[in-house]
C-alpha atoms as a PDB file:
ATOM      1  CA  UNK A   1       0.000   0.000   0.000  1.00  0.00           C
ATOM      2  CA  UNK A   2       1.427   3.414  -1.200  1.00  0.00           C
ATOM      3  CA  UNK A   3       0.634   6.130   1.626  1.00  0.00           C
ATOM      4  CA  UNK A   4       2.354   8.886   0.395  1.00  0.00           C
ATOM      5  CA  UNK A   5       2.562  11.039   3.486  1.00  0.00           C
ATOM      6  CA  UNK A   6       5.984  12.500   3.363  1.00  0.00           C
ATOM      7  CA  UNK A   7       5.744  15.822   3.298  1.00  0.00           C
ATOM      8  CA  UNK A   8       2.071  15.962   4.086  1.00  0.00           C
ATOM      9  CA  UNK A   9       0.660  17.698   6.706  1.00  0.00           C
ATOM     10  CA  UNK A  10      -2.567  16.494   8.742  1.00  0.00           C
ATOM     11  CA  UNK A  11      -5.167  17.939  10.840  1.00  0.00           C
ATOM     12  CA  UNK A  12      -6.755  15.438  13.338  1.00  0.00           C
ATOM     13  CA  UNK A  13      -9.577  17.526  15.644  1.00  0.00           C
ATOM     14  CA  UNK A  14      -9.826  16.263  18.920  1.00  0.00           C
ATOM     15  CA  UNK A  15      -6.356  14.526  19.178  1.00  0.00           C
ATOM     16  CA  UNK A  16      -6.258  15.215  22.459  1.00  0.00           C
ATOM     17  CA  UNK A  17      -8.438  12.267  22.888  1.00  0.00           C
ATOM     18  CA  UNK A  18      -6.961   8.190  23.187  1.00  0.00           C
ATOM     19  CA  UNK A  19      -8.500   7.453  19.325  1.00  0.00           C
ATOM     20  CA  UNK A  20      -7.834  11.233  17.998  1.00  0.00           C
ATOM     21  CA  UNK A  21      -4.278  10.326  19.353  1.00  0.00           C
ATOM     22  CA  UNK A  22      -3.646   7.091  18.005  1.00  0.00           C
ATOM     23  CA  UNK A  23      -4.646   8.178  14.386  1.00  0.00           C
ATOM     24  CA  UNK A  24      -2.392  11.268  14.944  1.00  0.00           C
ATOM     25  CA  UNK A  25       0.602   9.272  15.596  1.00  0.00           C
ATOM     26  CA  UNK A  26      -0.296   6.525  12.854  1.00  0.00           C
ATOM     27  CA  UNK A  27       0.375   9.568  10.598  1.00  0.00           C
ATOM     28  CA  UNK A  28       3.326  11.114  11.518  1.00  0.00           C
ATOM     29  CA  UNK A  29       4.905   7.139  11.353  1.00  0.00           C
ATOM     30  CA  UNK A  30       4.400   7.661   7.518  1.00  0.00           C
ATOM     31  CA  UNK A  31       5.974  10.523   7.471  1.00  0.00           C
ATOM     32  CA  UNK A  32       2.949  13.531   8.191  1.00  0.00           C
ATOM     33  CA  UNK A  33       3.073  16.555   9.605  1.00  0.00           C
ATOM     34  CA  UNK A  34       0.493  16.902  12.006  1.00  0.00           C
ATOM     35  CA  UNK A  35      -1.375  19.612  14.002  1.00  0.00           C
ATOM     36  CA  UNK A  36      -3.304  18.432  16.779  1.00  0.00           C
ATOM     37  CA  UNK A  37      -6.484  20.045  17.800  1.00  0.00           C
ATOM     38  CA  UNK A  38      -8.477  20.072  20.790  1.00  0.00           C
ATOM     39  CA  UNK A  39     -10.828  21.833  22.734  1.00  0.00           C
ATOM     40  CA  UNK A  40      -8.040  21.475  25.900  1.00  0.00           C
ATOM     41  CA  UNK A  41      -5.109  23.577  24.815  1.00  0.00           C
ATOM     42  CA  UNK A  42      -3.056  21.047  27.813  1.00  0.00           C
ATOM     43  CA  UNK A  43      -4.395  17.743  25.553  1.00  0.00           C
ATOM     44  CA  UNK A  44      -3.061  19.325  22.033  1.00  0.00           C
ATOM     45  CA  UNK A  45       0.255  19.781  23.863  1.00  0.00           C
ATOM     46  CA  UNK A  46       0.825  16.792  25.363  1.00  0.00           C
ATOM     47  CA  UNK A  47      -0.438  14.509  22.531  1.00  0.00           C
ATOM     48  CA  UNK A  48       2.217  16.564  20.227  1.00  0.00           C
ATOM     49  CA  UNK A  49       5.196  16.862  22.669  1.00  0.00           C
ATOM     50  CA  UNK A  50       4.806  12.870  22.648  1.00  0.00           C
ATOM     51  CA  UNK A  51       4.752  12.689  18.980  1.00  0.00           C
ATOM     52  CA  UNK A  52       8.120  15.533  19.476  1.00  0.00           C
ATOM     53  CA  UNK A  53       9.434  13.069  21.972  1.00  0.00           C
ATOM     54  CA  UNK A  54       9.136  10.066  18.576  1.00  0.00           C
ATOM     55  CA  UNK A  55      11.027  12.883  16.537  1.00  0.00           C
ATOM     56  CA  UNK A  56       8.232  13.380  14.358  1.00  0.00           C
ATOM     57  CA  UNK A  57       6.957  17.086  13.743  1.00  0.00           C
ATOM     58  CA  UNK A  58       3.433  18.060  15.561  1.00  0.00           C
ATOM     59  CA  UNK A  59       2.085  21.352  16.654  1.00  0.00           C
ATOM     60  CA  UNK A  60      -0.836  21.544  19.483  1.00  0.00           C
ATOM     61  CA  UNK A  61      -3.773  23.987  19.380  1.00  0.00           C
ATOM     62  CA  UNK A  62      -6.331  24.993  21.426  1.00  0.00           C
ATOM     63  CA  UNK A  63      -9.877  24.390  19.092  1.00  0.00           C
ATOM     64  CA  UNK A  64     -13.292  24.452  19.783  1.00  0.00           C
ATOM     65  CA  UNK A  65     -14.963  22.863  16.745  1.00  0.00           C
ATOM     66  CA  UNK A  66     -18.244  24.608  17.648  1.00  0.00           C
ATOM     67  CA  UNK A  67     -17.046  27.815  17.500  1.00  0.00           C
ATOM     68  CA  UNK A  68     -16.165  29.210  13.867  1.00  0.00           C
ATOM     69  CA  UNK A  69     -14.103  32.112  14.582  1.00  0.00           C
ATOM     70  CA  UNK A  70     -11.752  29.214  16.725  1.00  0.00           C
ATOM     71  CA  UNK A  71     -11.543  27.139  13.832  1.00  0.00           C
ATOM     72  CA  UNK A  72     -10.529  29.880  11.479  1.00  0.00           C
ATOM     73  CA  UNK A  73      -7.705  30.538  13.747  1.00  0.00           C
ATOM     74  CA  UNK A  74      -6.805  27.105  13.889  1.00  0.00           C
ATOM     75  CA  UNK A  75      -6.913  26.515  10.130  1.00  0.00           C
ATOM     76  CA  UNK A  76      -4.580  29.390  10.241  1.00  0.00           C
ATOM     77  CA  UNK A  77      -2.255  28.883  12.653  1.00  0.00           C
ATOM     78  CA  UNK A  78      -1.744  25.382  10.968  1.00  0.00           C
ATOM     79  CA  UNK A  79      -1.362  27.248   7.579  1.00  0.00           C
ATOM     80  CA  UNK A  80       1.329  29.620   9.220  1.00  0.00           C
ATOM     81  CA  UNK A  81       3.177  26.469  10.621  1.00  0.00           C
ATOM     82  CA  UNK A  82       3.279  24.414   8.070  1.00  0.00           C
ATOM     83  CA  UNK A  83       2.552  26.291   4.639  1.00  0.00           C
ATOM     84  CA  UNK A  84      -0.355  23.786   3.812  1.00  0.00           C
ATOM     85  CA  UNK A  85      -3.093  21.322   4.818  1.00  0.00           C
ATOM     86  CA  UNK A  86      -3.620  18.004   2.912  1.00  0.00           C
ATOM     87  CA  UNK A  87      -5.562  15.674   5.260  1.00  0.00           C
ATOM     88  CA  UNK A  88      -8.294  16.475   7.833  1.00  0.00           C
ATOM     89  CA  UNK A  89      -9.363  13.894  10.209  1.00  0.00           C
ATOM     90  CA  UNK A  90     -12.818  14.627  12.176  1.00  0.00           C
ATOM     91  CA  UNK A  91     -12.088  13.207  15.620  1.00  0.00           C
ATOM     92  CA  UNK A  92     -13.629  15.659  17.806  1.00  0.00           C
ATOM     93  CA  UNK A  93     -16.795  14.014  19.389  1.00  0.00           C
ATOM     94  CA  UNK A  94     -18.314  11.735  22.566  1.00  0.00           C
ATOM     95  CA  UNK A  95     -21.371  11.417  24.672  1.00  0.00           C
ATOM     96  CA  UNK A  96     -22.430  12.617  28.113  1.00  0.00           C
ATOM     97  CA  UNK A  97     -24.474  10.848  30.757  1.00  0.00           C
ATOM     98  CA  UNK A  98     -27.116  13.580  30.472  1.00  0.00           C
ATOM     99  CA  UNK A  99     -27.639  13.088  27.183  1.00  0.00           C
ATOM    100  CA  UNK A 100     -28.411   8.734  27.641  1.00  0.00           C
ATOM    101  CA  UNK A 101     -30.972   7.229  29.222  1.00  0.00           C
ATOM    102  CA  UNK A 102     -30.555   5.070  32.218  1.00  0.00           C
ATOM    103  CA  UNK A 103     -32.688   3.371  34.817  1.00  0.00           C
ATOM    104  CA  UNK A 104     -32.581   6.798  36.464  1.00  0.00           C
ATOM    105  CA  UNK A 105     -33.305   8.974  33.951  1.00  0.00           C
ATOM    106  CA  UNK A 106     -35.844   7.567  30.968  1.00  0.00           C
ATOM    107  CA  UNK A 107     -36.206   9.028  27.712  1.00  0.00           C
ATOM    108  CA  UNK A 108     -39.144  11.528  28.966  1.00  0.00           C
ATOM    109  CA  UNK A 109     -36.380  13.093  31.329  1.00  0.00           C
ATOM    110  CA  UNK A 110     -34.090  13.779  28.846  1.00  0.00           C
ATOM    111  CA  UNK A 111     -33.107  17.416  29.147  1.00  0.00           C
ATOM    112  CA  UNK A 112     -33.568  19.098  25.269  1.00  0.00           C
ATOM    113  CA  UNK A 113     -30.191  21.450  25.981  1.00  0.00           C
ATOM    114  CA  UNK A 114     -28.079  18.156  26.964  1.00  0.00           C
ATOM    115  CA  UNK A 115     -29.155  16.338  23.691  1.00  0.00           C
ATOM    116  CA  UNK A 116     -28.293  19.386  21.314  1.00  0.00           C
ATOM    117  CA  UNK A 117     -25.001  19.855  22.978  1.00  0.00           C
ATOM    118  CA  UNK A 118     -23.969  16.083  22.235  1.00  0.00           C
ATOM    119  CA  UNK A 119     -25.699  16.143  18.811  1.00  0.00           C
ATOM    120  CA  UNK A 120     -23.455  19.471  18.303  1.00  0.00           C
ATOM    121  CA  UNK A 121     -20.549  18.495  18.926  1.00  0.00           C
ATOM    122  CA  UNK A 122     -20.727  15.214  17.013  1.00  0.00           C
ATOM    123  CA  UNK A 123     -22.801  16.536  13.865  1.00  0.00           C
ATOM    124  CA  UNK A 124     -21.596  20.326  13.655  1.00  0.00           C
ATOM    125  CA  UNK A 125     -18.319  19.026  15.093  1.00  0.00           C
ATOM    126  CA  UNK A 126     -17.416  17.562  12.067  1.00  0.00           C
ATOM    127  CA  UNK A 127     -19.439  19.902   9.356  1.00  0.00           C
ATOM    128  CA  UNK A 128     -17.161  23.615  10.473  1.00  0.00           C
ATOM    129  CA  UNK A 129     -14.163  21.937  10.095  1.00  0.00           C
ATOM    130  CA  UNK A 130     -14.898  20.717   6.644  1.00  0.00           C
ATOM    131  CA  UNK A 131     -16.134  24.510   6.303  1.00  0.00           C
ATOM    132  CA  UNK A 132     -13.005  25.612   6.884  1.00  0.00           C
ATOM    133  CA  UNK A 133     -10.719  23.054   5.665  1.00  0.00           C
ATOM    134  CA  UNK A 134     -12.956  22.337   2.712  1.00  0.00           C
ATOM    135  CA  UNK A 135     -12.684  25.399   1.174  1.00  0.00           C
ATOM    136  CA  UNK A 136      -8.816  25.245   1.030  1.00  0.00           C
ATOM    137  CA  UNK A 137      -8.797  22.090  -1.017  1.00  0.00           C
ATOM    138  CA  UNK A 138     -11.691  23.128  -3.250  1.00  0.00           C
ATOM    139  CA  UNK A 139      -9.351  26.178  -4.086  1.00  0.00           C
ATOM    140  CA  UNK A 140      -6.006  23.840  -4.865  1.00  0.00           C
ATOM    141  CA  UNK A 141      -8.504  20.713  -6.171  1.00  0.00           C
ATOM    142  CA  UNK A 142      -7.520  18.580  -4.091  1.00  0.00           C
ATOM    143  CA  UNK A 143      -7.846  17.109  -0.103  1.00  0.00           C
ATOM    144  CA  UNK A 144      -8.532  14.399   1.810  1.00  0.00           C
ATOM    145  CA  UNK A 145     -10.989  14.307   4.683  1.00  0.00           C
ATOM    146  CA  UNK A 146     -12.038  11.576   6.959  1.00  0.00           C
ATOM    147  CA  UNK A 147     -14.880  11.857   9.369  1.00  0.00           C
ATOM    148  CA  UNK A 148     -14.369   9.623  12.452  1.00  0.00           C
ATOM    149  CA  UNK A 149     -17.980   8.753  13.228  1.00  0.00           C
ATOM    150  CA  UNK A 150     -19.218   5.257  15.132  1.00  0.00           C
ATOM    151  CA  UNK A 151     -21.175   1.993  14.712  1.00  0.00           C
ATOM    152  CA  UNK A 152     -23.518   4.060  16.661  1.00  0.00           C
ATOM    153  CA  UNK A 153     -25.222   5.815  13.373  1.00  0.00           C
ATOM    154  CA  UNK A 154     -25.715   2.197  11.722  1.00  0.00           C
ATOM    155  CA  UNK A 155     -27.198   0.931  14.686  1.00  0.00           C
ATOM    156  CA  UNK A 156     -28.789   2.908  17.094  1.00  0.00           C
ATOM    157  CA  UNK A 157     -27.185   2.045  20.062  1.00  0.00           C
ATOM    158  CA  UNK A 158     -29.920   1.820  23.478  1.00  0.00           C
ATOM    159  CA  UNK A 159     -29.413   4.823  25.667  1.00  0.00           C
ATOM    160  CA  UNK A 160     -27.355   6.872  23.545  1.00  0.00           C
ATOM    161  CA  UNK A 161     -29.820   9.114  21.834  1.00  0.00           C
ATOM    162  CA  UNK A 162     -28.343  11.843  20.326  1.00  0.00           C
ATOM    163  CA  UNK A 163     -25.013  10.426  19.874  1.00  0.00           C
ATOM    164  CA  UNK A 164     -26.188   7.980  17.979  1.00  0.00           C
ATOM    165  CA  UNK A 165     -28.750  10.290  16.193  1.00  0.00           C
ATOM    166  CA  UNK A 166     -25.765  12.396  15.548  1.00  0.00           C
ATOM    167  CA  UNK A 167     -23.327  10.034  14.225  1.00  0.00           C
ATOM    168  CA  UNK A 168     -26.306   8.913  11.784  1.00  0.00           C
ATOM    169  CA  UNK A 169     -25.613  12.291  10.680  1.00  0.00           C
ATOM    170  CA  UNK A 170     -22.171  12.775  10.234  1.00  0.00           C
ATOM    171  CA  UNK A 171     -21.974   9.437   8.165  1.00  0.00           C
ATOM    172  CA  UNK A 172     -24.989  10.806   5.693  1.00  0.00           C
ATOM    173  CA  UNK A 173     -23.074  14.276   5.666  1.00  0.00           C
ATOM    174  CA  UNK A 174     -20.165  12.428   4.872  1.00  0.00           C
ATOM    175  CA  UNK A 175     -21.747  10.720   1.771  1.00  0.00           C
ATOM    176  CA  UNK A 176     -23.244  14.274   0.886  1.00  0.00           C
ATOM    177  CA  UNK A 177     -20.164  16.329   0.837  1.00  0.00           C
ATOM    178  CA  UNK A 178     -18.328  13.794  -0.753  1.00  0.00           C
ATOM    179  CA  UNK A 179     -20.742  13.846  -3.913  1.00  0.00           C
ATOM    180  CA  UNK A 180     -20.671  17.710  -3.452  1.00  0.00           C
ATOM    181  CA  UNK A 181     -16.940  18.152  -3.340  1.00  0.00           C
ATOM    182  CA  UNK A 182     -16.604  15.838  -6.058  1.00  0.00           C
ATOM    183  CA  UNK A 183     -19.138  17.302  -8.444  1.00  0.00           C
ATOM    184  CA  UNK A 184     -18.639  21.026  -7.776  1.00  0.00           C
ATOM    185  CA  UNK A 185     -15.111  21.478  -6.983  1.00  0.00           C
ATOM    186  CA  UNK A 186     -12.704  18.176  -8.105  1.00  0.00           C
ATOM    187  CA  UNK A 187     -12.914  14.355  -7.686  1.00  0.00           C
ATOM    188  CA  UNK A 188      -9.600  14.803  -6.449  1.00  0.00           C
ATOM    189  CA  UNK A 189     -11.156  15.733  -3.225  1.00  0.00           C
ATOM    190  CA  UNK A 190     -12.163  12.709  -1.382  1.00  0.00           C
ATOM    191  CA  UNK A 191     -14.322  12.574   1.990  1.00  0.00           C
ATOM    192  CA  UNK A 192     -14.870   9.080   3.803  1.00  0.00           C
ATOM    193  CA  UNK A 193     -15.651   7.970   7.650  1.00  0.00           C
ATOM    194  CA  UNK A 194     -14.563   5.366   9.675  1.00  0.00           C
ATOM    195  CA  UNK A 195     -17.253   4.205  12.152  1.00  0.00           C
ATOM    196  CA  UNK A 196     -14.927   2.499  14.824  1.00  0.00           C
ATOM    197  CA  UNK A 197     -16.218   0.137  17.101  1.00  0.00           C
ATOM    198  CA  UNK A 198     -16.748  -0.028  21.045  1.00  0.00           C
ATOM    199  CA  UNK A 199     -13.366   0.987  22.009  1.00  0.00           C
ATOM    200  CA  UNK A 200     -12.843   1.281  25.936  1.00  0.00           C
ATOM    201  CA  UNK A 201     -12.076   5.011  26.183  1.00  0.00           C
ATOM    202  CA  UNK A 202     -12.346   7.784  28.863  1.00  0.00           C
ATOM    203  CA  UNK A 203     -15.453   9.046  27.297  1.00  0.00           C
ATOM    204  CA  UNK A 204     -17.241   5.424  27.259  1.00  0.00           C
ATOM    205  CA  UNK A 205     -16.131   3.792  30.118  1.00  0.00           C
ATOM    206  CA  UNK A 206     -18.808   4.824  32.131  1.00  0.00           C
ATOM    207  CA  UNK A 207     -20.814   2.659  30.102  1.00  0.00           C
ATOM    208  CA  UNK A 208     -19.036  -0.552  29.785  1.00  0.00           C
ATOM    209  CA  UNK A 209     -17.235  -0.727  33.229  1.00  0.00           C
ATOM    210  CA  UNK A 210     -18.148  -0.338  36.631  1.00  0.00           C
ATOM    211  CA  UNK A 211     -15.802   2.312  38.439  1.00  0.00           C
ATOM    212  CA  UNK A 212     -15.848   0.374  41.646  1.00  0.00           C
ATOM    213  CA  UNK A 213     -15.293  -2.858  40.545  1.00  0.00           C
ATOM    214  CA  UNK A 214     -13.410  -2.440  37.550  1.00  0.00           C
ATOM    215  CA  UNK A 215     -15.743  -5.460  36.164  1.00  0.00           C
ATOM    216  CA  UNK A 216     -17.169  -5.024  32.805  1.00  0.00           C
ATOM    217  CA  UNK A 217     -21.093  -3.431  33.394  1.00  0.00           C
ATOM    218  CA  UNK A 218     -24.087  -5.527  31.647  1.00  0.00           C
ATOM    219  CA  UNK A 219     -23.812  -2.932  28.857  1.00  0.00           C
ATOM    220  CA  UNK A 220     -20.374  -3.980  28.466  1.00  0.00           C
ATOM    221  CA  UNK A 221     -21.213  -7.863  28.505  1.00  0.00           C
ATOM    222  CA  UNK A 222     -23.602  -7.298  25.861  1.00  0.00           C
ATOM    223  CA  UNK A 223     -21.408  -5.844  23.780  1.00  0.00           C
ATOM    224  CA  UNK A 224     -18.803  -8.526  23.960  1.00  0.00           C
ATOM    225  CA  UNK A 225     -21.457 -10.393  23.270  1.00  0.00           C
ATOM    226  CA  UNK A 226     -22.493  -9.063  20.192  1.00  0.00           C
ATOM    227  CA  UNK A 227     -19.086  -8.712  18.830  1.00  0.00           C
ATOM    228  CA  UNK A 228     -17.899 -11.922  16.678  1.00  0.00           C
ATOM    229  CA  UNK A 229     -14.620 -11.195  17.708  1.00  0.00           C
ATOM    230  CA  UNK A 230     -15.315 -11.306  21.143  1.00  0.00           C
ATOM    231  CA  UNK A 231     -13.411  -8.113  22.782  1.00  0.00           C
ATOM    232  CA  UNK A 232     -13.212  -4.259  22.991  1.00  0.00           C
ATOM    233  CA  UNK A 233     -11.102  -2.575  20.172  1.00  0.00           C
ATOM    234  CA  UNK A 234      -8.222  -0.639  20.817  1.00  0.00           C
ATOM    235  CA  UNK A 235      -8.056   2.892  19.645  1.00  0.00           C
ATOM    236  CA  UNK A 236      -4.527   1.731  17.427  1.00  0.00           C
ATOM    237  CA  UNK A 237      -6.716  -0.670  15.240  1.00  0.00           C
ATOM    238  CA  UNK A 238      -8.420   2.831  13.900  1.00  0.00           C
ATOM    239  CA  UNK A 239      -4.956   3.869  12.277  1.00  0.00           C
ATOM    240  CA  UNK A 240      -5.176   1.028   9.419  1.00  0.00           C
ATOM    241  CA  UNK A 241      -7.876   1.997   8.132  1.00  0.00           C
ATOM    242  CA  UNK A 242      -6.814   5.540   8.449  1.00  0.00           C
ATOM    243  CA  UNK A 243      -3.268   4.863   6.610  1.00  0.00           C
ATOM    244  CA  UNK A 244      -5.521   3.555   3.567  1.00  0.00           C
ATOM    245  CA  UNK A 245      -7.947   6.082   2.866  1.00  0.00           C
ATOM    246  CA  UNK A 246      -5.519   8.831   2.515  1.00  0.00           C
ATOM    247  CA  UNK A 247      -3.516   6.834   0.465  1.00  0.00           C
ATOM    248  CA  UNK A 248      -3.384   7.009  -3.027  1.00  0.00           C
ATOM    249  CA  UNK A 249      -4.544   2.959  -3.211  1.00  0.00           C
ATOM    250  CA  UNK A 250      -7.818   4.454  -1.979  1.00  0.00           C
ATOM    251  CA  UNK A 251      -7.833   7.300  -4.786  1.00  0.00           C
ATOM    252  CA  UNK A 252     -11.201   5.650  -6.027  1.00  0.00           C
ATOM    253  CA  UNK A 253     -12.652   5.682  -2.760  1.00  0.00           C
ATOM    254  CA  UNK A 254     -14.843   8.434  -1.626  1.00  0.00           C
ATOM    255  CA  UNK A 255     -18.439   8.243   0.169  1.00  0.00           C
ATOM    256  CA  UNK A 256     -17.494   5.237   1.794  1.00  0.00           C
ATOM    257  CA  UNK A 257     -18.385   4.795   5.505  1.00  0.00           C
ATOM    258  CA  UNK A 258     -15.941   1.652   7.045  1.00  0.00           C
ATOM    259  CA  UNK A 259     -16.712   0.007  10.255  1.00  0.00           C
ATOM    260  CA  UNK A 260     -13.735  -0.865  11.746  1.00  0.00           C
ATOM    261  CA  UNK A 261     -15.753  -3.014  14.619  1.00  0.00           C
ATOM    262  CA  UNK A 262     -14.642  -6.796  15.259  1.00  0.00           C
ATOM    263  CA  UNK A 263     -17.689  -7.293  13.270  1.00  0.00           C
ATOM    264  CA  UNK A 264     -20.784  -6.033  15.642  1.00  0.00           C
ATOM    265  CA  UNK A 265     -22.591  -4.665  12.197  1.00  0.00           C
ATOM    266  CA  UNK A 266     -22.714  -7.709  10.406  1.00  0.00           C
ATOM    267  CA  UNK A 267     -23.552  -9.809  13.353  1.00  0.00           C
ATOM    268  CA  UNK A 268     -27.551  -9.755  13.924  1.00  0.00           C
ATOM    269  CA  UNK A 269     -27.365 -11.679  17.381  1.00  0.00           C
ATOM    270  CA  UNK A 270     -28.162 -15.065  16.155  1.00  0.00           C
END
């Protein structure tokens, strides 16, 4: 497989985070430039002094993907670093436990403001980036953008409203601006998603382990359960996946959505 990433330079939103941070690093193995971005200006730091440490050439900086004026200044403190952006990886997402139901708190009691801030950030998370990075490949005809979205939007997960509502989203957007960018601006602009599987994170392990006991939670059973391969990813078995579509062996490739999820879409339960 041909990557072609020497001399690129990469923009992974919310890299701050354990799968944001594992695709950040997969890049700058191949030979990327990478800016990190994330909403905690202490996360972008220490996710690029560790790629530093590999010596591999990162920048951190503070983003708020919700905020436009933020990611303006992002785009162009990345453009004053490193002269260019070829690759922008959508990372920048997660849940809350006010926006899920529980036994505690049923769908009825679901607070409207807690469900549009987690639909938000994982819908218009993704969509001002491509706003802003978009429009600097549809200028130079050319870009590759990869939305980071979840199993979650093929299969409604229980609980998980809006993040799964909102992931829905960001995989049809996906397919949308990749028809768009292609048809209005060059089809050497390419926009796909990975949908990654349950991966045991700081932002889910509320839901798959129990904090006193350290024991998986019924949720978290289940999901082994439904998973043919019978375990929790790891955050590193996003970066394949990753390496290929902003390769030039995926140059053909655009609209696709790939699970990357030991299997739990194609498995029905029986």
């Amino acid at each position: 497989m041909d990557i072609n990433a020497e001399g690129k330079t990469a923009v992974v939103t919310g890299a701050g985070g354990a799968i944001g941070g594992a695709l950040a690093k997969g890049l700058v193995h191949e030979g990327a430039s990478v800016a990190i971005w994330d909403i905690s200006s202490a996360a972008a730091q220490k996710t690029a002094e560790a790629i530093g440490a590999l010596g591999r050439n990162a920048v951190g900086i503070a983003c708020d993907v919700l905020d436009t004026s933020s990611v303006e200044a992002a785009t162009n403190m990345t453009l004053g670093e490193f002269g260019a952006i070829d690759i922008l990886v959508n990372c920048a997402g997660g849940s809350r436990k006010e926006a899920a139901t529980s036994p505690e708190r049923t769908f009825f009691d679901l607070a409207v403001e807690d469900m549009a801030q987690v639909f938000s950030l994982n819908y218009m998370g993704t969509v001002i980036p491509c706003q802003a990075v978009g429009r600097i490949f549809a200028e130079r005809q050319s870009g590759c953008i990869v939305n980071i979205t979840s199993v979650a939007g093929a299969l409604p997960l229980t609980g998980t409203i809006a993040y799964s509502n909102a992931k829905a989203a960001a995989n049809s957007f996906t397919r949308w601006l990749a028809v768009h960018m292609a048809q209005h601006y060059s089809p050497r602009i390419r926009v796909n998603a990975i949908a990654p599987g349950f991966c045991l994170t700081p932002l889910n392990k509320y839901l798959l382990v129990d904090e006193k006991t350290g024991a998986f939670t019924d949720k978290g059973q289940r999901v082994i359960a439904n998973v043919p391969m019978g375990r929790i990813g790891e955050p590193e078995e996003m970066v394949g996946a990753l390496l290929w579509l902003v390769s030039d062996s995926a140059r053909f490739v655009t609209g696709a959505v790939i699970p990357v999820d030991g299997g739990f879409t194609a498995y029905c339960g029986v």
